[in-house]
N, C-alpha and C. Protein backbone atom coordinates (compact mmCIF):
# COMPACT_ATOMS: atom_id res chain seq x y z
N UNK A 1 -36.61 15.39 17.86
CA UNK A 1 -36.21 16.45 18.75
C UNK A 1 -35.99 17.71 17.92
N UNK A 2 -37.01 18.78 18.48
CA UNK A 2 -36.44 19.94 17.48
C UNK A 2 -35.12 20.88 18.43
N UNK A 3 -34.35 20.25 19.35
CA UNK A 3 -32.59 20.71 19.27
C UNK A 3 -32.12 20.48 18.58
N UNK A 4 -30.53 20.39 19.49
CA UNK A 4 -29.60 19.82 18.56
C UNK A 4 -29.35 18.26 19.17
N UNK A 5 -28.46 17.99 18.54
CA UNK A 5 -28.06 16.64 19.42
C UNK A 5 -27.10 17.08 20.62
N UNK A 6 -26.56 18.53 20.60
CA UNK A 6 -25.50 18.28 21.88
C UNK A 6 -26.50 18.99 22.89
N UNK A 7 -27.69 19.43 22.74
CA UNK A 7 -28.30 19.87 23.38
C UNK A 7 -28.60 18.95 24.89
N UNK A 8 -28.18 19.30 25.74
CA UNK A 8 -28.34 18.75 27.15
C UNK A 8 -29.83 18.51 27.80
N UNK A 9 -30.85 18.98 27.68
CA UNK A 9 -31.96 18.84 28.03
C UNK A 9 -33.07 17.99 27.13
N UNK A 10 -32.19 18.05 25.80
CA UNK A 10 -32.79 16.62 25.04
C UNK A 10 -32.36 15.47 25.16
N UNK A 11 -30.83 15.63 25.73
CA UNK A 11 -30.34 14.20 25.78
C UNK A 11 -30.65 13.12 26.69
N UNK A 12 -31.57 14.74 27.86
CA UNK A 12 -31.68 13.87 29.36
C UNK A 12 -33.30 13.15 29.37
N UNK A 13 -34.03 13.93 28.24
CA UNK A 13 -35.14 13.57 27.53
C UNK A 13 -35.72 12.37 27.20
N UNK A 14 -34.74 12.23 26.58
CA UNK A 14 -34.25 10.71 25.37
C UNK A 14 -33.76 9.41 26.60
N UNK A 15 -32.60 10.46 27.25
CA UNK A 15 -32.35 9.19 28.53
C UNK A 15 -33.94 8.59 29.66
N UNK A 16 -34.63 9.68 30.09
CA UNK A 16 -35.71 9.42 30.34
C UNK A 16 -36.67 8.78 29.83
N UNK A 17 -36.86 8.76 28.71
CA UNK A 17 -37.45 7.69 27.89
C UNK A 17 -37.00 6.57 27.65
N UNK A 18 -36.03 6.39 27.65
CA UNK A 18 -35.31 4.91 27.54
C UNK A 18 -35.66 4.36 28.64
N UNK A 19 -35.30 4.77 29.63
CA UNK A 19 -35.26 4.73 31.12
C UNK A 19 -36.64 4.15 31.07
N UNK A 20 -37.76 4.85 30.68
CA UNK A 20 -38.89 4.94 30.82
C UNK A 20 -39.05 2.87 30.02
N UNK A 21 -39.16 3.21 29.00
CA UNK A 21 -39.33 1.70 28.00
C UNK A 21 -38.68 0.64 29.08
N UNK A 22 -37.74 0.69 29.56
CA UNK A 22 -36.99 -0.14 29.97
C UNK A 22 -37.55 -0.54 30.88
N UNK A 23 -38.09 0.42 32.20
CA UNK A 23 -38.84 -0.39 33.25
C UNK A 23 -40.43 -0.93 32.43
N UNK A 24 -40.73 -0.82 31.45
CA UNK A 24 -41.81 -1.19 31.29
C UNK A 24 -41.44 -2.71 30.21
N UNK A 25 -40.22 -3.28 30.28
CA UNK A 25 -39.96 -4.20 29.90
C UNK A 25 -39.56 -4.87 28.25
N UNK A 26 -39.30 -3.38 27.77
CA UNK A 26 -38.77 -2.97 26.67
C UNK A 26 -37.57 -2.98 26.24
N UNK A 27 -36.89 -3.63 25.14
CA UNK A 27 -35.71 -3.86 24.80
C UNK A 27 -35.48 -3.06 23.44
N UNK A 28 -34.65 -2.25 23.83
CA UNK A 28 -34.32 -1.21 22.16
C UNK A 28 -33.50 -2.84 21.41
N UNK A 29 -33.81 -2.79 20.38
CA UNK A 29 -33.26 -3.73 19.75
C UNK A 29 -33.80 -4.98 19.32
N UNK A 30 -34.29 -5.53 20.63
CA UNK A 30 -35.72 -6.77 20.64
C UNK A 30 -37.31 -6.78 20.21
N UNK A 31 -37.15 -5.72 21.01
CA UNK A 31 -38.98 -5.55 20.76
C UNK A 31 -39.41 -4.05 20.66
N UNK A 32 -38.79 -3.01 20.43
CA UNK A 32 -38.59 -1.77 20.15
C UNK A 32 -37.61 -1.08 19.48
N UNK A 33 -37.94 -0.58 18.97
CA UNK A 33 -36.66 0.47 18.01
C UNK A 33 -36.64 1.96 18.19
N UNK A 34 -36.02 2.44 18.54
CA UNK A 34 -36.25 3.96 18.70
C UNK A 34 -35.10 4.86 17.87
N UNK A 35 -36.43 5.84 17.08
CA UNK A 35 -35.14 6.30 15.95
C UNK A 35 -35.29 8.08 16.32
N UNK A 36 -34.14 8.12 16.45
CA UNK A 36 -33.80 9.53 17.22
C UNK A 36 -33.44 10.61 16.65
N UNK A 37 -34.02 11.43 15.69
CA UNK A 37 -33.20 12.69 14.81
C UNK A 37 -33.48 13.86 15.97
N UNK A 38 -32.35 15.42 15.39
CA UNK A 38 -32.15 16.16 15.80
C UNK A 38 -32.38 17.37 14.64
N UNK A 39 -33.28 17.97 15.00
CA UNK A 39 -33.27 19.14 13.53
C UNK A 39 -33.27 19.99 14.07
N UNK A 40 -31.73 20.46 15.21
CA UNK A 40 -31.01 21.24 15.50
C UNK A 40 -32.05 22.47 15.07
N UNK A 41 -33.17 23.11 15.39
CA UNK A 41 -34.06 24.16 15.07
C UNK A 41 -34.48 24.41 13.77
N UNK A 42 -34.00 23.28 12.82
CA UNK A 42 -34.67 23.86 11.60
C UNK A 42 -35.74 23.09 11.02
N UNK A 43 -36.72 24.10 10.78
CA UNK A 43 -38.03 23.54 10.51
C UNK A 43 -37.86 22.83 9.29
N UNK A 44 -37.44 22.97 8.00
CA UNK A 44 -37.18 22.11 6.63
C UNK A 44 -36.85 20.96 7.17
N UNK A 45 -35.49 20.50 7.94
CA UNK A 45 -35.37 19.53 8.77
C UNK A 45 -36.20 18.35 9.39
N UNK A 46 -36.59 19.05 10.38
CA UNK A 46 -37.85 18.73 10.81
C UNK A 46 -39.40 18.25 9.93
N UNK A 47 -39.60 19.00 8.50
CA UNK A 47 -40.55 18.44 7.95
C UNK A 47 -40.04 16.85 7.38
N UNK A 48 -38.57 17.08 6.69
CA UNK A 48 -38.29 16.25 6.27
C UNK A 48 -38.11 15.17 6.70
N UNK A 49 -37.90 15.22 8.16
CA UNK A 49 -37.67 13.70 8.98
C UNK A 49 -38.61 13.07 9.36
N UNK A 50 -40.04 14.05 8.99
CA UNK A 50 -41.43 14.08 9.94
C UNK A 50 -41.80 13.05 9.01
N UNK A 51 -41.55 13.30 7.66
CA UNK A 51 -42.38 12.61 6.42
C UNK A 51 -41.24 11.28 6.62
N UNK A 52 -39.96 11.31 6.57
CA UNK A 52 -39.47 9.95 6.61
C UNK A 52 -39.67 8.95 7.38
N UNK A 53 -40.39 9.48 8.55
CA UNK A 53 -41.25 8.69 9.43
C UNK A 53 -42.26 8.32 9.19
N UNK A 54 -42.89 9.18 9.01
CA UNK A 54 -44.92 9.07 8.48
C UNK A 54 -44.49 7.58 7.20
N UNK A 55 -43.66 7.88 6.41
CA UNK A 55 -43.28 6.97 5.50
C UNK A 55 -43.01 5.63 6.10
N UNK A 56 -42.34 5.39 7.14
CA UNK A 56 -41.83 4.03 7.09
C UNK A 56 -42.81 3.74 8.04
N UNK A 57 -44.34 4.02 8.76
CA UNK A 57 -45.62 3.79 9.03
C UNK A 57 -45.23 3.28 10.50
N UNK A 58 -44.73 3.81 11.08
CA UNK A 58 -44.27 3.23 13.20
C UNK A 58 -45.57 3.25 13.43
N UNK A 59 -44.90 2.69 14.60
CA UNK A 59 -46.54 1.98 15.81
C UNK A 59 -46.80 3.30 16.44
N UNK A 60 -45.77 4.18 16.43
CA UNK A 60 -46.41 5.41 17.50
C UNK A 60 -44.91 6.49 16.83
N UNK A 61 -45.42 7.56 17.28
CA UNK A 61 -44.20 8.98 16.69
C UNK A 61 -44.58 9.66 18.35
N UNK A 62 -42.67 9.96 18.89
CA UNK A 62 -43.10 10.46 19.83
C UNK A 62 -42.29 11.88 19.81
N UNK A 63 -42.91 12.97 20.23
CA UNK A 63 -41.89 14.14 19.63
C UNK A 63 -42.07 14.91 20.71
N UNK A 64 -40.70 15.64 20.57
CA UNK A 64 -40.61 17.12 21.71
C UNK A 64 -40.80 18.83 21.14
N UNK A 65 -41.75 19.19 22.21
CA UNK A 65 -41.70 20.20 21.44
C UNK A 65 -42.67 20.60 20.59
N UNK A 66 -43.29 21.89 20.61
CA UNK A 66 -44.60 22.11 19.68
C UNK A 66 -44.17 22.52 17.95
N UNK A 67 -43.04 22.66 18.03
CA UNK A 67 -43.04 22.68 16.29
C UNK A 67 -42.89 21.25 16.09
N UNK A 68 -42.18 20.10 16.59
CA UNK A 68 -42.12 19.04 16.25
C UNK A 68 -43.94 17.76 16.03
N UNK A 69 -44.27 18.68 17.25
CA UNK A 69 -45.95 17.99 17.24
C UNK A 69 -46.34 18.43 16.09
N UNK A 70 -46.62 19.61 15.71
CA UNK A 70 -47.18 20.63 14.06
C UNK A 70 -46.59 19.98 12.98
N UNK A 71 -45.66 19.54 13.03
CA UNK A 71 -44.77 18.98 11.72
C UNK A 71 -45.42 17.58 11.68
N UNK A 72 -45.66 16.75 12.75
CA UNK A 72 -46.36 15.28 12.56
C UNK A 72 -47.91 15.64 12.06
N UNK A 73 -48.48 16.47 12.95
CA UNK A 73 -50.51 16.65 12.81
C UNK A 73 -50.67 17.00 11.03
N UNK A 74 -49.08 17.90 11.06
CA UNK A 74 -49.57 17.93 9.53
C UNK A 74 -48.91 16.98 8.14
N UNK A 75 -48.33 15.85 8.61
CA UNK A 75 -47.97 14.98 7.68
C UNK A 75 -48.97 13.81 8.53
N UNK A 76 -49.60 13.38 9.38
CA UNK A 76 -50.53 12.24 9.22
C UNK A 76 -51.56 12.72 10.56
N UNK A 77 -53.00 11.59 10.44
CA UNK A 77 -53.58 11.45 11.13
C UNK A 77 -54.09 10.77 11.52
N UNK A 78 -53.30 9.56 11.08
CA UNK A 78 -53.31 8.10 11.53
C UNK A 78 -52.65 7.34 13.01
N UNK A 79 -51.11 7.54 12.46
CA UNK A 79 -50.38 7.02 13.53
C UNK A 79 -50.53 8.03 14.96
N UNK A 80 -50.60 7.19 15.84
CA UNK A 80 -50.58 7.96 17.39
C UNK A 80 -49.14 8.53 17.73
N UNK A 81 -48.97 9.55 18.12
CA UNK A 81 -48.36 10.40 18.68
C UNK A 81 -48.35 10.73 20.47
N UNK A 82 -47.22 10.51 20.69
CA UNK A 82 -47.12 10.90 21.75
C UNK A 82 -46.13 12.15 22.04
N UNK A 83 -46.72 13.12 22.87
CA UNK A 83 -46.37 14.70 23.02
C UNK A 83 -45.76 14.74 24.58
């Protein structure tokens, strides 16, 4: 998320997505993991969490936001992304 974390329209985001996994029979914990940073608008931030991801190689990177998409296209072009 390129907010913050108290940011209200990311949180309802994030709840929507859960929401979302869940009817599709998804268990955070069981059979999904979802790892949630906030780089509260800063792009250094944001690169840095981009690469700690690209690093630990997920099944999919899902991000909000067009600086957050730019920060993934340009650390990989492997893993799928969802926008």
């Amino acid at each position: 998320m390129g907010a913050g974390e108290a940011d209200p329209e990311g949180q309802m985001r994030i709840a929507g997505l859960r929401e979302g996994i869940r009817a599709l029979g998804w268990i955070e914990g069981q059979n999904i993991t979802l790892d949630v940073r906030f780089a509260n608008g800063d792009p250094r931030l944001m690169r840095d969490y981009t690469l700690a991801f690209v690093e630990a190689k997920p099944d999919l990177i899902v991000v909000n936001g067009t600086p957050a998409l730019d920060a993934v296209f340009r650390a990989t072009k492997t893993i799928p992304v969802v926008f």
